[in-house]
C-alpha atoms as a PDB file:
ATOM      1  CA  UNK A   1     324.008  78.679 -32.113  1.00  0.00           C
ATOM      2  CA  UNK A   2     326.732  81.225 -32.096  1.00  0.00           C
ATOM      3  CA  UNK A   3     326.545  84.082 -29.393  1.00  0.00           C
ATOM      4  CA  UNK A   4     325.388  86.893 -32.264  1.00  0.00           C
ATOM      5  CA  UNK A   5     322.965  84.415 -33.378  1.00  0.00           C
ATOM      6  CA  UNK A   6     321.639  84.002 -29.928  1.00  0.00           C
ATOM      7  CA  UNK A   7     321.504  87.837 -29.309  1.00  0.00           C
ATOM      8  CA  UNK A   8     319.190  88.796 -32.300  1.00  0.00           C
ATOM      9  CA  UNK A   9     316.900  85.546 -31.377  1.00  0.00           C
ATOM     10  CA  UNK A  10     316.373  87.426 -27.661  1.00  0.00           C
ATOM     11  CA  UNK A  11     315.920  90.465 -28.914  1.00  0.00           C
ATOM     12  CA  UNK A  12     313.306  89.120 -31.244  1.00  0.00           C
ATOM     13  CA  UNK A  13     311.544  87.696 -28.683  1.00  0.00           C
ATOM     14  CA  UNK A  14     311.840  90.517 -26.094  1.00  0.00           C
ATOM     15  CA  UNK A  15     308.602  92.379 -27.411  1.00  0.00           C
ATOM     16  CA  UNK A  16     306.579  89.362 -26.824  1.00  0.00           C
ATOM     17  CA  UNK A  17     307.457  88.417 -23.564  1.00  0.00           C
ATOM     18  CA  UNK A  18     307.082  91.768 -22.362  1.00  0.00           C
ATOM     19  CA  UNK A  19     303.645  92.081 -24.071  1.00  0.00           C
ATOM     20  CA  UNK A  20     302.517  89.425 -21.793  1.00  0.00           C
ATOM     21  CA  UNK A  21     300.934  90.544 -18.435  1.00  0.00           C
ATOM     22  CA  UNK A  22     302.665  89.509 -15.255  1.00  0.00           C
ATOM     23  CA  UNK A  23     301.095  87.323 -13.248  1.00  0.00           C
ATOM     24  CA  UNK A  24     299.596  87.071  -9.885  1.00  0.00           C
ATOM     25  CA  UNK A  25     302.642  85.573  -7.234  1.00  0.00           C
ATOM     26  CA  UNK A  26     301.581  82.775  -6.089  1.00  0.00           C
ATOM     27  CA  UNK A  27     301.917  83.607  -2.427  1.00  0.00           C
ATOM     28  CA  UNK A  28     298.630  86.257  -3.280  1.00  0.00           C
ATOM     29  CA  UNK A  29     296.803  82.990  -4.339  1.00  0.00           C
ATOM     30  CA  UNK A  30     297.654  81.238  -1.084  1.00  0.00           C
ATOM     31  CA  UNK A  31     294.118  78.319  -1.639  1.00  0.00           C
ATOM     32  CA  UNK A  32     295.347  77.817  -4.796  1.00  0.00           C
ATOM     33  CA  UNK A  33     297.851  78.426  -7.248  1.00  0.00           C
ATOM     34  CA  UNK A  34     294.782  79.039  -9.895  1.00  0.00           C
ATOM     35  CA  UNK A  35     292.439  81.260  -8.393  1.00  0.00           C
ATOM     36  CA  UNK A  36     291.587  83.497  -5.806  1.00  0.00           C
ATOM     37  CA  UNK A  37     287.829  84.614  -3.972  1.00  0.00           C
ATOM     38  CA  UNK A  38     287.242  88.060  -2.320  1.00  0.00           C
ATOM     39  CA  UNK A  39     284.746  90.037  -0.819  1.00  0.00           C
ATOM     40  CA  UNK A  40     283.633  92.938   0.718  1.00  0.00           C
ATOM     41  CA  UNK A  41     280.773  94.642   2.760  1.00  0.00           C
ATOM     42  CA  UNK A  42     278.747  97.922   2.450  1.00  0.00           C
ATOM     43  CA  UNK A  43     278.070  97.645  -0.209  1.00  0.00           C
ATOM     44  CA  UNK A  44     278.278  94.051  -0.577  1.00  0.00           C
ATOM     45  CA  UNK A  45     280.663  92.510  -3.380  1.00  0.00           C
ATOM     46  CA  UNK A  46     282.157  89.416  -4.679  1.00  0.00           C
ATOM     47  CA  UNK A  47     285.033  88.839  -6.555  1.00  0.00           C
ATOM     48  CA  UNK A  48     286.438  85.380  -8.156  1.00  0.00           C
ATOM     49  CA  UNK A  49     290.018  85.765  -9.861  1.00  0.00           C
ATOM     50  CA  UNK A  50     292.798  83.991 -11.511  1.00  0.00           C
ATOM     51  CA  UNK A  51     296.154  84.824 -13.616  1.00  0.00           C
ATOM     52  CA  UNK A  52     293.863  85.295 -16.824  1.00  0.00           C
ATOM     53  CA  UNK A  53     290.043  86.211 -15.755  1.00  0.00           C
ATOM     54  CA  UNK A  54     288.183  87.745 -13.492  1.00  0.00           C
ATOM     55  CA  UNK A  55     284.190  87.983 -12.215  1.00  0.00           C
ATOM     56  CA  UNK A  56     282.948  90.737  -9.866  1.00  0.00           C
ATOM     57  CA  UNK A  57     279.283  91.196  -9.183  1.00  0.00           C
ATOM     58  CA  UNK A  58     277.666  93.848  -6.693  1.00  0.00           C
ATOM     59  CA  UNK A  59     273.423  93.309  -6.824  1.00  0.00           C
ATOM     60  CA  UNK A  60     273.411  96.110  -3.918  1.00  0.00           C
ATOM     61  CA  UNK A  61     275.286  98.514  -6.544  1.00  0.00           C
ATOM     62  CA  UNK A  62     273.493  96.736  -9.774  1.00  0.00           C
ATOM     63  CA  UNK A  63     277.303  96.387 -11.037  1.00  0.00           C
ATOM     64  CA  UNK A  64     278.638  93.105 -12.995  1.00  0.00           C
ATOM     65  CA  UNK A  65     281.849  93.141 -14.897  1.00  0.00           C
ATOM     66  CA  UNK A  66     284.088  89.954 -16.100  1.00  0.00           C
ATOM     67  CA  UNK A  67     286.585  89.302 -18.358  1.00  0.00           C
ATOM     68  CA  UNK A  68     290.521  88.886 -19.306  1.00  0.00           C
ATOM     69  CA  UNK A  69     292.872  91.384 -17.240  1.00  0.00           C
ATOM     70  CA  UNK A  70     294.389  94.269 -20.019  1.00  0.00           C
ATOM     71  CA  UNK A  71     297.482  94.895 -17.856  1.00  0.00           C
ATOM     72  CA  UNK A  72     299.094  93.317 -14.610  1.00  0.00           C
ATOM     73  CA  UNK A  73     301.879  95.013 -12.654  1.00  0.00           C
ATOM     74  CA  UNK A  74     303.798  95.517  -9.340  1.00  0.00           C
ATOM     75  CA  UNK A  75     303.210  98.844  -8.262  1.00  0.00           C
ATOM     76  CA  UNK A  76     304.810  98.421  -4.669  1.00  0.00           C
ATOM     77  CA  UNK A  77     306.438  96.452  -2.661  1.00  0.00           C
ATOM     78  CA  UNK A  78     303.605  93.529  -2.316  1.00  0.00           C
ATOM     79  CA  UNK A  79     301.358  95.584  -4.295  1.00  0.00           C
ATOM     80  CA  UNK A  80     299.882  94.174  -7.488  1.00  0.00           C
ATOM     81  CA  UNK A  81     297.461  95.974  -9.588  1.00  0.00           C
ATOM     82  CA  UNK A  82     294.907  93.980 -12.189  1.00  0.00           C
ATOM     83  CA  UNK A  83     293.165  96.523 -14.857  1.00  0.00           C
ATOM     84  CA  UNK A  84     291.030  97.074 -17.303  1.00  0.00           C
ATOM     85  CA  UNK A  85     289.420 100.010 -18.812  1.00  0.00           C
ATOM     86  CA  UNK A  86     286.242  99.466 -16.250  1.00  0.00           C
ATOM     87  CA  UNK A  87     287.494  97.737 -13.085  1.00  0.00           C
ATOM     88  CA  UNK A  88     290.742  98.353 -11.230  1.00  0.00           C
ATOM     89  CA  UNK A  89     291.516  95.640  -8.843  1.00  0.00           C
ATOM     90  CA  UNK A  90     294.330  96.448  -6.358  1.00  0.00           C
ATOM     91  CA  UNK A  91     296.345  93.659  -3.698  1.00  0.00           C
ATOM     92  CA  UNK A  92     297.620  95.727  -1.237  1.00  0.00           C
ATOM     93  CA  UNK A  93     300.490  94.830   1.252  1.00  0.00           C
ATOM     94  CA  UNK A  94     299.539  93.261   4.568  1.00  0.00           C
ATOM     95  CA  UNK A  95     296.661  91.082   5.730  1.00  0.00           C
ATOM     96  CA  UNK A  96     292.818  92.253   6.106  1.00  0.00           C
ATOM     97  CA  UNK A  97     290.315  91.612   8.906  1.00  0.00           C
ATOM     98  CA  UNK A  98     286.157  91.728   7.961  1.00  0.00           C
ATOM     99  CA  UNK A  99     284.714  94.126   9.762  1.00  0.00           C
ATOM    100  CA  UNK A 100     281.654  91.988  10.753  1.00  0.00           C
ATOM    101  CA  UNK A 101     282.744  88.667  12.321  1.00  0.00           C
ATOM    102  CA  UNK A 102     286.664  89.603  12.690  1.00  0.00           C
ATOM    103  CA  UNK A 103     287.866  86.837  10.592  1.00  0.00           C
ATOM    104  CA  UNK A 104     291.519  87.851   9.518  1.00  0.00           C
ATOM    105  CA  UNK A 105     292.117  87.400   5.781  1.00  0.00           C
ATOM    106  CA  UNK A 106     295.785  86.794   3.811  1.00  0.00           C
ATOM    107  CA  UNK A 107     295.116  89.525   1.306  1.00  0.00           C
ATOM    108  CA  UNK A 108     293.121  93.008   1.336  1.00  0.00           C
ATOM    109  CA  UNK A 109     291.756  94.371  -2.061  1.00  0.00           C
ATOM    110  CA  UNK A 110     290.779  97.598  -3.484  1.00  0.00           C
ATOM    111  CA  UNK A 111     288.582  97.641  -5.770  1.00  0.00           C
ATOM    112  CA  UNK A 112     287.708 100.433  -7.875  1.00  0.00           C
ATOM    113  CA  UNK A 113     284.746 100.351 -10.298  1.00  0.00           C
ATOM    114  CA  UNK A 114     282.318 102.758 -11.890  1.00  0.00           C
ATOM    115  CA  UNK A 115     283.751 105.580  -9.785  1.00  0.00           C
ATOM    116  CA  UNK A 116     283.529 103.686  -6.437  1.00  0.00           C
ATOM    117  CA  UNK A 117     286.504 102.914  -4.668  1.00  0.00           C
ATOM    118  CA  UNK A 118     285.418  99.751  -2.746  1.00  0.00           C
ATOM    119  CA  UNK A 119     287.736  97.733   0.041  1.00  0.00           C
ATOM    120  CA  UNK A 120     287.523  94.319   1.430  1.00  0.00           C
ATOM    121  CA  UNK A 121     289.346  90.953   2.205  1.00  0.00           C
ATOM    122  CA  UNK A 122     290.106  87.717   0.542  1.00  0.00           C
ATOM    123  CA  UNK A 123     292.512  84.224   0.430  1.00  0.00           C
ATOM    124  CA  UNK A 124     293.085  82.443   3.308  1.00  0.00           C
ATOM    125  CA  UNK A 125     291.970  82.443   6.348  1.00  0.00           C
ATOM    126  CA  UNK A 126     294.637  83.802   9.240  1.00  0.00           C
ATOM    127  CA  UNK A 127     295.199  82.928  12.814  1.00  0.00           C
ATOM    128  CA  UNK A 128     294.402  86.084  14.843  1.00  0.00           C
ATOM    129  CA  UNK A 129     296.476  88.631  14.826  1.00  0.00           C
ATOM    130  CA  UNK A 130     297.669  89.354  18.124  1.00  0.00           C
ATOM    131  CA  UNK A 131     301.057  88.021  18.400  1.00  0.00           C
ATOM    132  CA  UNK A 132     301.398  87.489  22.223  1.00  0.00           C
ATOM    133  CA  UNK A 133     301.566  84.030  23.910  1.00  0.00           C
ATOM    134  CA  UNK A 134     302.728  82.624  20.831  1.00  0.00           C
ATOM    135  CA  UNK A 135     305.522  80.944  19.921  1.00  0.00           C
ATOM    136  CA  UNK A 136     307.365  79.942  16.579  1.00  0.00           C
ATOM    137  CA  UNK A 137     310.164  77.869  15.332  1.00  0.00           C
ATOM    138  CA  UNK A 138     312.564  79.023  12.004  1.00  0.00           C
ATOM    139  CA  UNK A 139     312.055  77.463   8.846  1.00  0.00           C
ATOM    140  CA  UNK A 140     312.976  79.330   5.821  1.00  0.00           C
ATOM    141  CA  UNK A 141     315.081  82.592   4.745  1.00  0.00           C
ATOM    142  CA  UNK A 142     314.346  83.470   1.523  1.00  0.00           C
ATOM    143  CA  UNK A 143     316.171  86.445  -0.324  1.00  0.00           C
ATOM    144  CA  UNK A 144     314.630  88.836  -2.989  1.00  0.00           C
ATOM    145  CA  UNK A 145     315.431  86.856  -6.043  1.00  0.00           C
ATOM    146  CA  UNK A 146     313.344  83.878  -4.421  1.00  0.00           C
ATOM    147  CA  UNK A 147     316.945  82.072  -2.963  1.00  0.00           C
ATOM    148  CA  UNK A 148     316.521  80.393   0.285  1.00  0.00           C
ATOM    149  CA  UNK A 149     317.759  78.896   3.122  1.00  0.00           C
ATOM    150  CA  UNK A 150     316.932  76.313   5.733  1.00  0.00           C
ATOM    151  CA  UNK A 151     316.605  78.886   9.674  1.00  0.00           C
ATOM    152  CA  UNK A 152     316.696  77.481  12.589  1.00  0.00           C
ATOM    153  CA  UNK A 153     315.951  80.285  14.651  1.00  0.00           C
ATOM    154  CA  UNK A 154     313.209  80.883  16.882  1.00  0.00           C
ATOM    155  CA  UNK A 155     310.673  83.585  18.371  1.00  0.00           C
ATOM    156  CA  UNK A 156     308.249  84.105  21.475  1.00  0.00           C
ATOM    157  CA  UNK A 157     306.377  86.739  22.284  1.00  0.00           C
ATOM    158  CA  UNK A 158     304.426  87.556  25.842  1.00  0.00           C
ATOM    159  CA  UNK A 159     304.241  90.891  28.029  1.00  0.00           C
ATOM    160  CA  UNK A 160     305.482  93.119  25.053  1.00  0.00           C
ATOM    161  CA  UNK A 161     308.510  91.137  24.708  1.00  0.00           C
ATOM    162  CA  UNK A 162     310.358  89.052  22.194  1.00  0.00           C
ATOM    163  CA  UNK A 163     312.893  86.293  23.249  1.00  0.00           C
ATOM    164  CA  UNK A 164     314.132  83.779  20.781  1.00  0.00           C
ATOM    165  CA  UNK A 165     317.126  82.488  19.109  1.00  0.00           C
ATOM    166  CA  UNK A 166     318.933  83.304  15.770  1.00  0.00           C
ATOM    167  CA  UNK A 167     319.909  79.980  15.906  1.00  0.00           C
ATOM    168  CA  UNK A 168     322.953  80.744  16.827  1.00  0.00           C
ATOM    169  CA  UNK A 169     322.601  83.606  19.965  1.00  0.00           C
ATOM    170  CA  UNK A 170     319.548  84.289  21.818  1.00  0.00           C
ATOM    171  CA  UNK A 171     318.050  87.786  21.863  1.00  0.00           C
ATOM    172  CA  UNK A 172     315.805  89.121  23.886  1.00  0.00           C
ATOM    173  CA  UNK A 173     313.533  92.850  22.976  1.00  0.00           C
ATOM    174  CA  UNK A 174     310.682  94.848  23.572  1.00  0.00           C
ATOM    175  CA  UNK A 175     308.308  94.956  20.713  1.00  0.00           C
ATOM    176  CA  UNK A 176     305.114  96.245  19.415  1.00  0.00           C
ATOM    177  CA  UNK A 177     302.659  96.100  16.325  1.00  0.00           C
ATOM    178  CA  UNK A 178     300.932  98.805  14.449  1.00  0.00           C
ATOM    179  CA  UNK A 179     298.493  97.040  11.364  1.00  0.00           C
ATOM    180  CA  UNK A 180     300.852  95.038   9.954  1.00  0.00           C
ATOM    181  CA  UNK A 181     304.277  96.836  10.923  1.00  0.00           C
ATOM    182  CA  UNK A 182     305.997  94.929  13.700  1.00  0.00           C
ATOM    183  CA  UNK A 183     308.491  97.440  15.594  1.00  0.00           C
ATOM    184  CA  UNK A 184     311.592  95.827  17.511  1.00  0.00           C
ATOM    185  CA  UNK A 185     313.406  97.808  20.193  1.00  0.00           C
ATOM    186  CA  UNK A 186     317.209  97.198  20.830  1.00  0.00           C
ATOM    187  CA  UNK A 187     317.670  93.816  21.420  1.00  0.00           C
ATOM    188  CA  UNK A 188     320.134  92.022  24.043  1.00  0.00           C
ATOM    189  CA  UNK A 189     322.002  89.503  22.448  1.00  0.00           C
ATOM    190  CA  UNK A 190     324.477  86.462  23.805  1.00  0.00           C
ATOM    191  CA  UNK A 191     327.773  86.485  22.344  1.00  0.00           C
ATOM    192  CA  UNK A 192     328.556  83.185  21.211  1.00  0.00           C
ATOM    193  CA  UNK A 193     330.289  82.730  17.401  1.00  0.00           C
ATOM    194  CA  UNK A 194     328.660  81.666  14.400  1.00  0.00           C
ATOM    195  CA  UNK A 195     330.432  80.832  11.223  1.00  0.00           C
ATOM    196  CA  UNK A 196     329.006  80.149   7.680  1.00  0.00           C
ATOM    197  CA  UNK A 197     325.346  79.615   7.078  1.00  0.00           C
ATOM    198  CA  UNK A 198     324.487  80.185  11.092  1.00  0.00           C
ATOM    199  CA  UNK A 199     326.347  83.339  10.843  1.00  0.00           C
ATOM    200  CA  UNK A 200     324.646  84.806   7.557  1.00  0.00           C
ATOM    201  CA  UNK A 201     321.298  83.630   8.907  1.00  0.00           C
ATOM    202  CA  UNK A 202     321.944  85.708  12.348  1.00  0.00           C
ATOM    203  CA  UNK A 203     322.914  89.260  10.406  1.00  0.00           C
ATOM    204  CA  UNK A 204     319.403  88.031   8.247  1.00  0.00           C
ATOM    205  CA  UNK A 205     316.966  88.176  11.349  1.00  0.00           C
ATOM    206  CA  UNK A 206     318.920  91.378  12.711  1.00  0.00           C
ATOM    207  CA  UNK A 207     318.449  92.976   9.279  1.00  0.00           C
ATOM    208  CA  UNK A 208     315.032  91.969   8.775  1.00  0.00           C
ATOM    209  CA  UNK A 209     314.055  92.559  12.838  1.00  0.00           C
ATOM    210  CA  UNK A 210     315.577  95.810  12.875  1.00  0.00           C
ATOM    211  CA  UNK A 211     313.711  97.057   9.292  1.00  0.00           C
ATOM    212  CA  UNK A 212     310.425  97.614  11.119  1.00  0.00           C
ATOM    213  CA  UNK A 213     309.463  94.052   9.008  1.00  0.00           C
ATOM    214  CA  UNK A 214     305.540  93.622   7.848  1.00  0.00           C
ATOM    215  CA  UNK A 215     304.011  90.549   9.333  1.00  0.00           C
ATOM    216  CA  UNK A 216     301.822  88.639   7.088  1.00  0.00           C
ATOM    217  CA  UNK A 217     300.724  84.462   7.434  1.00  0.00           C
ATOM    218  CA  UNK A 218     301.223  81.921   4.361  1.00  0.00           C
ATOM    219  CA  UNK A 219     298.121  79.409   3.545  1.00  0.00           C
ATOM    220  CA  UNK A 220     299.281  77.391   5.969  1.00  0.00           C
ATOM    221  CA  UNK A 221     299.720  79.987   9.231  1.00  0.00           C
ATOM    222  CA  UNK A 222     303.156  80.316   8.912  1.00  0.00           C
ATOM    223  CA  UNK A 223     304.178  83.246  10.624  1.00  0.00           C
ATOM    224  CA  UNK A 224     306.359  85.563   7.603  1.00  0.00           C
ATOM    225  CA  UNK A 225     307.807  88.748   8.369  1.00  0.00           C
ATOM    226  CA  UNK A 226     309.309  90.496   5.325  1.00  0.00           C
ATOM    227  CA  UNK A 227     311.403  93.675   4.995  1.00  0.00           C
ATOM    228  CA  UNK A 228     309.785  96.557   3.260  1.00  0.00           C
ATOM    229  CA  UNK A 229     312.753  98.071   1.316  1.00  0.00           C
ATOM    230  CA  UNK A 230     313.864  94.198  -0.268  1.00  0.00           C
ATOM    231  CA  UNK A 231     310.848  91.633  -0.028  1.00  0.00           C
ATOM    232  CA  UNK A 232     313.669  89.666   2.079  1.00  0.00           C
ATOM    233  CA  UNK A 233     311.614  87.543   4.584  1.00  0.00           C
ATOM    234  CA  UNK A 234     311.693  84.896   7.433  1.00  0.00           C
ATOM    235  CA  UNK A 235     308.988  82.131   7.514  1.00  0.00           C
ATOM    236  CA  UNK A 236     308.303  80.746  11.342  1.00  0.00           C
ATOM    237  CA  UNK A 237     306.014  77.208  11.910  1.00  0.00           C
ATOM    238  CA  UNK A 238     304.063  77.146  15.011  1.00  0.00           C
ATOM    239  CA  UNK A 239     305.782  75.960  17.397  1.00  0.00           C
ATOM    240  CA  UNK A 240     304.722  73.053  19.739  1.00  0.00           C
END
């Protein structure tokens, strides 16, 4: 196929892929790639949800809806929204903690229905969420476009402070955490020289460290801190 050729075929297609509704990252499924449970309390709610359907049910409001999801979209930065003409489910950025037994959740939801604008938590279930006396070991850096790289940097935090390694230089900083916004004072830093991957993974934790980064856990508690403006993250394993 000639390069005109291949031009009209795209555009031809164009309407149709766009018609089709994103779907739901997979990192917002963190159980499973295929669905996803929530919840929430006062009122009490369920919700069960996948790239396609969903199923809420509230006997306390007398409220049951279900169906296929109209439209799917990214309205923020970790944001997704799931509609339809009744039911407007919302994933909003940062982890969620149930007000009842303190269980920390991956994901929080909104839910809006019949006029009510309902909250509560759902996916996996988070180690807690104070960061200090733990300790973590780098694993990936992975860009906005979903490229990656192997980190073998390093974190601690105890007393307010952060000490680690960007796998290259230690650093050492006074931090502290408001909801999900981890805030990183100026940091001392060794001056040994890093070249190639090293080096570009350094300036990555800086960047990221220094952007006021949202802290969130993957399925499996890894610790991930991402940069608001980019989606550009770090992913830390337990250490020890």
């Amino acid at each position: 196929m000639n390069r005109l050729a291949a031009t009209i075929a795209l555009a031809a297609l164009a309407p149709l892929l766009w018609a089709c509704p994103p779907k739901p990252p997979v990192s917002y499924l963190p159980k499973s790639p295929e669905a996803s449970t929530a919840f929430g309390q006062e009122p009490a709610w369920t919700l069960t949800m996948d790239r396609e359907r969903f199923s809420f049910a509230s006997e306390e409001l007398g409220i049951a809806r279900s169906g296929t999801w109209d439209t799917a979209e990214e309205v923020a930065f970790r944001s997704w929204r799931y509609a339809m003409e009744d039911i407007v489910v919302d994933f909003l950025p940062g982890h969620c903690t149930d007000p009842v037994d303190g269980q920390r959740y991956y994901n929080a939801y909104r839910v809006t229905v019949d006029g009510r604008d309902l909250r509560g938590c759902g996916g996996a279930s988070l180690p807690p969420a104070d960061l200090a006396g733990s300790s973590w070991r780098g694993d990936k850096w992975i860009g906005t476009h979903g490229d990656r790289r192997d980190f073998a940097g390093s974190l601690a935090f105890a007393g307010g402070r952060v000490t680690g390694s960007t796998g290259c230089n230690r650093i050492e900083a006074d931090y502290s955490v408001a909801g999900s916004i981890m805030t990183v004072g100026p940091m001392g830093v060794t001056e040994m020289a890093c070249s190639g991957d090293i080096a570009k993974n350094e300036a990555a934790m800086f960047d990221i460290l220094r952007s006021g980064p949202v802290i969130g856990f993957d399925g499996d508690g890894n610790l991930v801190l991402s940069q608001p403006s980019t989606g550009r993250s770090l992913t830390f394993r337990p250490a020890g």
